[in-house]
Protein backbone atom coordinates (compact mmCIF):
# COMPACT_ATOMS: atom_id res chain seq x y z
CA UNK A 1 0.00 0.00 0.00
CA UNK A 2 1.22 3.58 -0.94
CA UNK A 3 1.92 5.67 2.05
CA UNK A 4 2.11 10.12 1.17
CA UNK A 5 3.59 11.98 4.35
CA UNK A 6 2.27 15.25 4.54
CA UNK A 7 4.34 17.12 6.80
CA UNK A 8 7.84 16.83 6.91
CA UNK A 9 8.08 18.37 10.71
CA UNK A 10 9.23 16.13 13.53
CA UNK A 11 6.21 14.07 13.55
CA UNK A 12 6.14 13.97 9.50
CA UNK A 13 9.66 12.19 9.83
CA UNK A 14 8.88 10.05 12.67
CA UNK A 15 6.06 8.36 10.45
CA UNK A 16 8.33 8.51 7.13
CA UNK A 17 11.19 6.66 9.06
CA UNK A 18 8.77 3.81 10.47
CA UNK A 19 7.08 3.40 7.05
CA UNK A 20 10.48 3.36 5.25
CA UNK A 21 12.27 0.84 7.33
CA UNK A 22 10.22 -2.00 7.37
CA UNK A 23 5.99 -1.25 8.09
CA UNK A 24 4.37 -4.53 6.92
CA UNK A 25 2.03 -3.97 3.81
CA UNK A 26 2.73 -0.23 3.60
CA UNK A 27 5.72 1.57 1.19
CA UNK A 28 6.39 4.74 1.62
CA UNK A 29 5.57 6.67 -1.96
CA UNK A 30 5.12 10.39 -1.55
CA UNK A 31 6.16 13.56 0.57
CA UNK A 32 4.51 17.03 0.69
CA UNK A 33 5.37 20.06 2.56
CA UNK A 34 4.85 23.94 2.32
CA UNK A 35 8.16 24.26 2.79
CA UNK A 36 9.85 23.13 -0.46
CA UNK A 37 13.15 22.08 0.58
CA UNK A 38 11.71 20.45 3.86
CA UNK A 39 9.64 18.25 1.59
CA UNK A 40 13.28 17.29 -0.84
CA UNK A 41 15.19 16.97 2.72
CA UNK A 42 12.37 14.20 3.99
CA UNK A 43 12.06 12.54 0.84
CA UNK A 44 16.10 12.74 -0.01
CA UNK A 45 16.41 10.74 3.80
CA UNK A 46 14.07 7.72 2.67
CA UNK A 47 14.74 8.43 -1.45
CA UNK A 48 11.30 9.46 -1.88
CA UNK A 49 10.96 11.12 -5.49
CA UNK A 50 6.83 12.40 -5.19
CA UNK A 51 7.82 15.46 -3.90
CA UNK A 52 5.04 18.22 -3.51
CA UNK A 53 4.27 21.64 -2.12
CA UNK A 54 0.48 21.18 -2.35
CA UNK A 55 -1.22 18.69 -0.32
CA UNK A 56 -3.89 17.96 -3.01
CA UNK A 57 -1.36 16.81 -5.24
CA UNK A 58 -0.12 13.70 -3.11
CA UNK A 59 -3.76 13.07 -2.09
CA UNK A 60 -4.48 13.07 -5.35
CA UNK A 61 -1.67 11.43 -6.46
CA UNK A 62 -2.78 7.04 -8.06
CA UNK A 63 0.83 5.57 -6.13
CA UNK A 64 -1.11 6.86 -3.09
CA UNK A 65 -3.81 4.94 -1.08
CA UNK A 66 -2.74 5.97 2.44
CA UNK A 67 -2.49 9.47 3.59
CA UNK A 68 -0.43 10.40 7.19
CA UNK A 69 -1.66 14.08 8.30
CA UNK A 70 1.20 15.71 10.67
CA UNK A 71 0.86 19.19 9.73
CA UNK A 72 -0.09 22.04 11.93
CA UNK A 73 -3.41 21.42 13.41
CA UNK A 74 -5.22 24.53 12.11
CA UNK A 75 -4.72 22.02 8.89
CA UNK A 76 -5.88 18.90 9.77
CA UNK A 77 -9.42 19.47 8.99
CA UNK A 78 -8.94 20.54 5.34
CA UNK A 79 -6.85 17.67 4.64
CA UNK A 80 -9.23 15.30 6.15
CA UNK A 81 -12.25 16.46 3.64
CA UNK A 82 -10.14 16.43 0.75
CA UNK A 83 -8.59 12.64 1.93
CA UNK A 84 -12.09 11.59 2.72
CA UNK A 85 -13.48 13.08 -0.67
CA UNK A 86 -11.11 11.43 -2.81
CA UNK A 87 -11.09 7.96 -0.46
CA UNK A 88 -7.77 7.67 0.66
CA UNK A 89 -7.18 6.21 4.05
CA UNK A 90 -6.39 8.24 6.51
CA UNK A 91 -3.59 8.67 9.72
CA UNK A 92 -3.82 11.99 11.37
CA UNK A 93 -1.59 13.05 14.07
CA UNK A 94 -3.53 14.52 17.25
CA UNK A 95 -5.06 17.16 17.75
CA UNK A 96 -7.40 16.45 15.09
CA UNK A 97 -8.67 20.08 15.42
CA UNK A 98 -7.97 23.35 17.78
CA UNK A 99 -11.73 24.03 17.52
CA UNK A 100 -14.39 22.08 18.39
CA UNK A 101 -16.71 22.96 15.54
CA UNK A 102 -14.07 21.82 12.87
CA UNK A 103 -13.81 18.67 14.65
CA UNK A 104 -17.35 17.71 14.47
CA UNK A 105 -16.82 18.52 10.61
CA UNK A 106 -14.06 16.07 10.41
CA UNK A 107 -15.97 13.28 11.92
CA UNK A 108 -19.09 13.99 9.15
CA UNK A 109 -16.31 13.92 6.61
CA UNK A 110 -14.74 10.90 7.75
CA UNK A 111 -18.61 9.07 7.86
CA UNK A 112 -19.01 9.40 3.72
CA UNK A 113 -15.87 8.02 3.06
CA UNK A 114 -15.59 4.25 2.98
CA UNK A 115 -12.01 4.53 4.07
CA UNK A 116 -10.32 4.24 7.37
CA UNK A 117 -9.32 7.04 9.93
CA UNK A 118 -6.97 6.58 12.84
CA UNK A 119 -6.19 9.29 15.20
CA UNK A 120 -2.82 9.60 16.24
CA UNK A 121 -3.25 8.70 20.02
CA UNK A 122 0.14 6.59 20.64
CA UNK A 123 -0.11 5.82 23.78
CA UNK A 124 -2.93 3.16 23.52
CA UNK A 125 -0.33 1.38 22.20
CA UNK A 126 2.78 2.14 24.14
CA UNK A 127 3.45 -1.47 26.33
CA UNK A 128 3.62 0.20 29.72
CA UNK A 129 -0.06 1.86 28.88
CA UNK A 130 -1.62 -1.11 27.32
CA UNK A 131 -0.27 -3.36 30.73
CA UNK A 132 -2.16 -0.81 32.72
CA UNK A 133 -5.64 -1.61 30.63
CA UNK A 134 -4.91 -5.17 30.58
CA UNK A 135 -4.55 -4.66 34.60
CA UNK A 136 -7.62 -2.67 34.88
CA UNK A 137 -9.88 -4.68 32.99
CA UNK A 138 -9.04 -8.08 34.11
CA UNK A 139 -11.04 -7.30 37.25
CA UNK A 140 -8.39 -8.05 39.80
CA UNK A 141 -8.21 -5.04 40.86
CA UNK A 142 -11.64 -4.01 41.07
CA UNK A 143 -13.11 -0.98 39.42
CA UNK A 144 -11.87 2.39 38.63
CA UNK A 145 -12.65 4.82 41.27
CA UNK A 146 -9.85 7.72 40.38
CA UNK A 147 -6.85 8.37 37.26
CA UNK A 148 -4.25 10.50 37.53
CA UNK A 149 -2.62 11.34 34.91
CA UNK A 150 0.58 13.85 33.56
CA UNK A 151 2.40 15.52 30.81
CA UNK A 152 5.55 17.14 31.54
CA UNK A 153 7.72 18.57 28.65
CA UNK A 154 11.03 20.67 29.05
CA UNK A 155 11.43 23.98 29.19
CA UNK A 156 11.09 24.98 25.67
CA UNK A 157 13.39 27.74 23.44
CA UNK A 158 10.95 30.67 22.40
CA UNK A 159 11.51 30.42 18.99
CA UNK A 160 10.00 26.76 19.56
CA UNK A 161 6.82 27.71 21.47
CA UNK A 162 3.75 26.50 20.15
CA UNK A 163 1.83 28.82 17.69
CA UNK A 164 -1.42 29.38 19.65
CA UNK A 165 -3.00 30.24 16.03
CA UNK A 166 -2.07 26.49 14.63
CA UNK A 167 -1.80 24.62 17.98
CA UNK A 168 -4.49 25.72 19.77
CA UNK A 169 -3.10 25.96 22.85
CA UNK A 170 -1.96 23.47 26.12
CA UNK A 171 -5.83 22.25 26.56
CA UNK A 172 -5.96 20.92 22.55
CA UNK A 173 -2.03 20.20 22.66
CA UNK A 174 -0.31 18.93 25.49
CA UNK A 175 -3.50 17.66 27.16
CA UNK A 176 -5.11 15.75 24.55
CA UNK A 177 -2.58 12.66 24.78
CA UNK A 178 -4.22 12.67 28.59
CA UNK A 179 -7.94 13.52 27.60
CA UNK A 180 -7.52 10.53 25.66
CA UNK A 181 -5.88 8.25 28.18
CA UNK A 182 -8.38 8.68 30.70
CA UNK A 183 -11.48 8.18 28.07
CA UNK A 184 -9.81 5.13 27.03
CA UNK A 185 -9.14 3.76 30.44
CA UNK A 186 -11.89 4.09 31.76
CA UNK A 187 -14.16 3.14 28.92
CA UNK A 188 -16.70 6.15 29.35
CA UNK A 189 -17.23 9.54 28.19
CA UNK A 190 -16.54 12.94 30.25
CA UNK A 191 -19.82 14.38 31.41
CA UNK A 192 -18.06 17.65 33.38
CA UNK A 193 -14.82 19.04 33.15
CA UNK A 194 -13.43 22.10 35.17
CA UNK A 195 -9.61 23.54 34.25
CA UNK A 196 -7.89 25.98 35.92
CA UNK A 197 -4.59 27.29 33.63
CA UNK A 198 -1.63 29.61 34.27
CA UNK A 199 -0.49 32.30 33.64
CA UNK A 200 -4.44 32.68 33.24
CA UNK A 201 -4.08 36.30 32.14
CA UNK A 202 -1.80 34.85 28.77
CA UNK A 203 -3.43 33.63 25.60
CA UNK A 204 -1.80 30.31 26.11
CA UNK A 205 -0.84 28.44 29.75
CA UNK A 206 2.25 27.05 30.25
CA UNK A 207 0.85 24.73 33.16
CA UNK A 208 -2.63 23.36 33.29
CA UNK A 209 -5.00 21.42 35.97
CA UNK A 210 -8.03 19.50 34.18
CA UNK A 211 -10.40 18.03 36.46
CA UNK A 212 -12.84 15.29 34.81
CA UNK A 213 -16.27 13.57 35.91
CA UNK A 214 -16.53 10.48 33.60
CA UNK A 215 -20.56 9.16 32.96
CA UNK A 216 -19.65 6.31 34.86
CA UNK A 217 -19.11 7.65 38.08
CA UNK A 218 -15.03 8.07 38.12
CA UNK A 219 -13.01 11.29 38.51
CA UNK A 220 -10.20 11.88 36.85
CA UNK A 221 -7.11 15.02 37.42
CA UNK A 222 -4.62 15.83 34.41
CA UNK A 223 -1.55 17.95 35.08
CA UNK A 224 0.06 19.17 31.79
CA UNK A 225 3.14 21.75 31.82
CA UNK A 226 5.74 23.22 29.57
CA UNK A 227 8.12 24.38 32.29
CA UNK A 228 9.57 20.89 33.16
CA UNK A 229 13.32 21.58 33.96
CA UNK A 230 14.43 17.82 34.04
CA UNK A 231 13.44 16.43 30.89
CA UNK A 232 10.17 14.72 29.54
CA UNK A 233 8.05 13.09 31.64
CA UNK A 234 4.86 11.18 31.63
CA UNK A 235 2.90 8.86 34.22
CA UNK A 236 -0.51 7.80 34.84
CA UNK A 237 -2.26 6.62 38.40
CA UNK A 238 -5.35 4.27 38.37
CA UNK A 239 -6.68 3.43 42.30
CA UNK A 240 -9.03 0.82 42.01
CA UNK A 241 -11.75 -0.60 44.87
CA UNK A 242 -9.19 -3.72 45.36
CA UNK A 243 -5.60 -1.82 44.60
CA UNK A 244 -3.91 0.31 42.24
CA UNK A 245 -1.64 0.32 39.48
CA UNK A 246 0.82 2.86 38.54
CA UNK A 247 3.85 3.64 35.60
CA UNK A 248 5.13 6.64 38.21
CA UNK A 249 8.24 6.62 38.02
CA UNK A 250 8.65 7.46 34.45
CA UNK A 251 12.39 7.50 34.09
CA UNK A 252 15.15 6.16 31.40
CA UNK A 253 16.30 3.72 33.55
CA UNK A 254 13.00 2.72 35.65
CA UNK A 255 15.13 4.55 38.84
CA UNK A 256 14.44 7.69 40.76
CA UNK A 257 17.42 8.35 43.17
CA UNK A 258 17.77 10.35 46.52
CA UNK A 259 20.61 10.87 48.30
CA UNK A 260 20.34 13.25 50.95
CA UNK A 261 18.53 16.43 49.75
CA UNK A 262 19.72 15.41 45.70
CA UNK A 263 17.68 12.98 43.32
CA UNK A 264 19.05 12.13 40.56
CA UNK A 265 16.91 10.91 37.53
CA UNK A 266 17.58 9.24 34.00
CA UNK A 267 14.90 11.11 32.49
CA UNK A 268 13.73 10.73 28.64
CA UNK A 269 14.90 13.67 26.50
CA UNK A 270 11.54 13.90 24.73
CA UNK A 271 8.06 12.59 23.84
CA UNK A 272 9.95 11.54 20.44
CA UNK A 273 12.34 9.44 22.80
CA UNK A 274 9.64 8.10 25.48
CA UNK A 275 6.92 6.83 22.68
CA UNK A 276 9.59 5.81 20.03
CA UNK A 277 7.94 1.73 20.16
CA UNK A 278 4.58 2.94 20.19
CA UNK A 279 4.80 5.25 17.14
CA UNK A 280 6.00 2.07 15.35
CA UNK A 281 3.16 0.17 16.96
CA UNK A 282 0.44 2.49 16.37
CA UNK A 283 1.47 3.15 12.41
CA UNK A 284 1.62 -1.05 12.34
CA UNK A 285 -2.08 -1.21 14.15
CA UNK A 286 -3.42 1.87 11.41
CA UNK A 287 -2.06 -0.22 7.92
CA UNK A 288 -3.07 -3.53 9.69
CA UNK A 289 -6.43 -2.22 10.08
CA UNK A 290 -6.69 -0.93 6.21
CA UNK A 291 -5.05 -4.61 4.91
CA UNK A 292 -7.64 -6.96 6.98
CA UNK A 293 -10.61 -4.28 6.85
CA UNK A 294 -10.95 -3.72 10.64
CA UNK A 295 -11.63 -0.82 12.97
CA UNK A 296 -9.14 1.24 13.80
CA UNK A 297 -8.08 1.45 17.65
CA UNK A 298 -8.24 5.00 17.98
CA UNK A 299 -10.81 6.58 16.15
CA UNK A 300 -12.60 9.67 14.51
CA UNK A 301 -14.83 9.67 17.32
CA UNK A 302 -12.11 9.53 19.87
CA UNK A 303 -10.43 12.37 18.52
CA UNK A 304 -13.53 14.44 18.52
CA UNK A 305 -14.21 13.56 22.14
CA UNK A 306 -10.71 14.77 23.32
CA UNK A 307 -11.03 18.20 20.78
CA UNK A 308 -14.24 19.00 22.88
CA UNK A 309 -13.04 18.10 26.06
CA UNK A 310 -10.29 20.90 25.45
CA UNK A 311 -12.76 23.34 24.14
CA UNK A 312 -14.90 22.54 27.39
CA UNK A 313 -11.40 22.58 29.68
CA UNK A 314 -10.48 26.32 27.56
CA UNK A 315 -14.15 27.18 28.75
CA UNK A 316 -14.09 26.53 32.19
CA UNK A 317 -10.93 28.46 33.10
CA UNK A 318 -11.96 31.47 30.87
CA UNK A 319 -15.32 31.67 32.86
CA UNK A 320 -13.82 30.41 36.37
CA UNK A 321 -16.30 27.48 36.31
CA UNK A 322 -16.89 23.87 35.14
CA UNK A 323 -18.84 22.84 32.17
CA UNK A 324 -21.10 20.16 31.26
CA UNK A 325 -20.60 17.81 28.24
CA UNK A 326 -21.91 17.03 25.47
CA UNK A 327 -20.79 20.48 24.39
């Protein structure tokens, strides 16, 4: 199966690099970019020759059946139409939108086309996260009462600083990984969601609470922050009625180390480091899914349902109270 990249960011090579080195069924046939000469540096790596500027070229493009979206998110959503229009099968890195309203679109879209959508959400299948389900719903540990769950990333340069305009913002962008997580784990939809963000004053947060009330009776808190001086790092809490299970902590080496008033930790450098197996796994799980006609594990819906859960979590801390969902 022909594979087109479009975006040749970090995320845009991530994909390209899986897909060229060995992704069963799949062949990676096509690379498109704004940027010229980040498209020909991509497709030069993995000697890619379907080089474009326009995205409607690759997705129109016959050597293509399979489309990978990892563009700016303030994108996704036209590239989804014209993917679903045309038939192609479709990956598209999370967020799937930065606005509620375009993500509802997407999912009409994506309901005409006969083709399959996947949403980008890697850590359903990162091993630690998937032994944690496995735990949970074997029933051993009873039933979900609370999740914890956080997103650290390092102190970033300016000049690397997420455009609010195409990200939008920490609730659709560094939360959505956990919006996700905690939908997934605990097999329900979020019925109220209060967020409290600073600095609050800012157009975007650098740190972020989200407190969740699932429709099945569990509560959920997500931490997300930007300001994280020791490196990347991620960990999720379930307590159960009959015990817990945790991936705290989430180090390098498994270790967290005190010695007198110092603790040292082998952290991971970045979410490109931490998730490296899963983005394999995931990209495996999406062309499996297209081969043998199956749903996708992460789907259309799913990345609606974490889109509005930021919109509702954006809500609550510009009006200084929670919000109900459905939206």
């Amino acid at each position: 199966m022909g594979v087109g990249i479009i975006g040749a960011g970090k995320m845009g090579r991530v994909h390209a690099a899986n897909l060229a080195r060995g992704i069963p069924n799949a062949k990676l046939v096509a690379v498109s970019d704004l940027v010229e000469d980040s498209a020909k540096r991509l497709g030069a790596e993995f000697g890619i020759t379907n080089i474009f500027t326009d995205y409607l070229r690759l997705v129109e493009n016959r050597e293509v059946q399979a489309v990978v979206i990892a563009t700016p998110t303030s994108m996704k959503p036209q590239i989804v139409r014209a993917a679903c229009e045309v038939g192609k099968h479709i990956f598209c890195e999370k967020p799937m939108a930065n606005t509620f309203h375009d993500a509802e679109q997407a999912v009409k879209w994506t309901q005409k086309s006969p083709a399959k959508f996947q949403i980008g959400y890697q850590r359903r299948f990162d091993p630690l996260h998937v032994r944690i389900k496995e735990n949970v719903e074997s029933g051993e540990i009873g039933s979900i009462v609370l999740v914890k769950s956080n997103t650290r990333e390092p102190l970033p340069n300016p000049a690397q600083w997420p455009d609010l305009k195409n990200s939008g913002g920490i609730f659709f962008d560094t939360c959505s990984d956990d919006y996700d997580l905690v939908r997934w784990l605990c097999g329900s939809e979020v019925s109220r969601v209060e967020a409290e963000g600073s600095p609050r004053s800012q157009p975007d947060q650098h740190t972020a609470i989200t407190n969740l009330s699932m429709a099945n009776g569990v509560v959920a808190q997500l931490e997300a922050s930007r300001m994280t001086s020791y490196g990347y790092d991620v960990s999720v809490e379930v307590l159960c009625t009959r015990g817990a299970v945790f991936t705290k902590p989430d180090s390098a080496s498994g270790l967290r180390v005190v010695k007198g008033s110092q603790e040292a930790i082998a952290t991971y450098s970045s979410y490109l480091d931490r998730f490296k197996d899963a983005y394999r796994l995931e990209m495996e799980s999406f062309i499996d899914s297209v081969v043998k006609d199956a749903d996708t594990k992460a789907t259309a819906h799913d990345g609606k349902a974490a889109v509005e859960i930021a919109a509702a979590a954006k809500k609550s801390m510009q009006e200084g109270k929670a919000v109900n969902l459905p939206l």
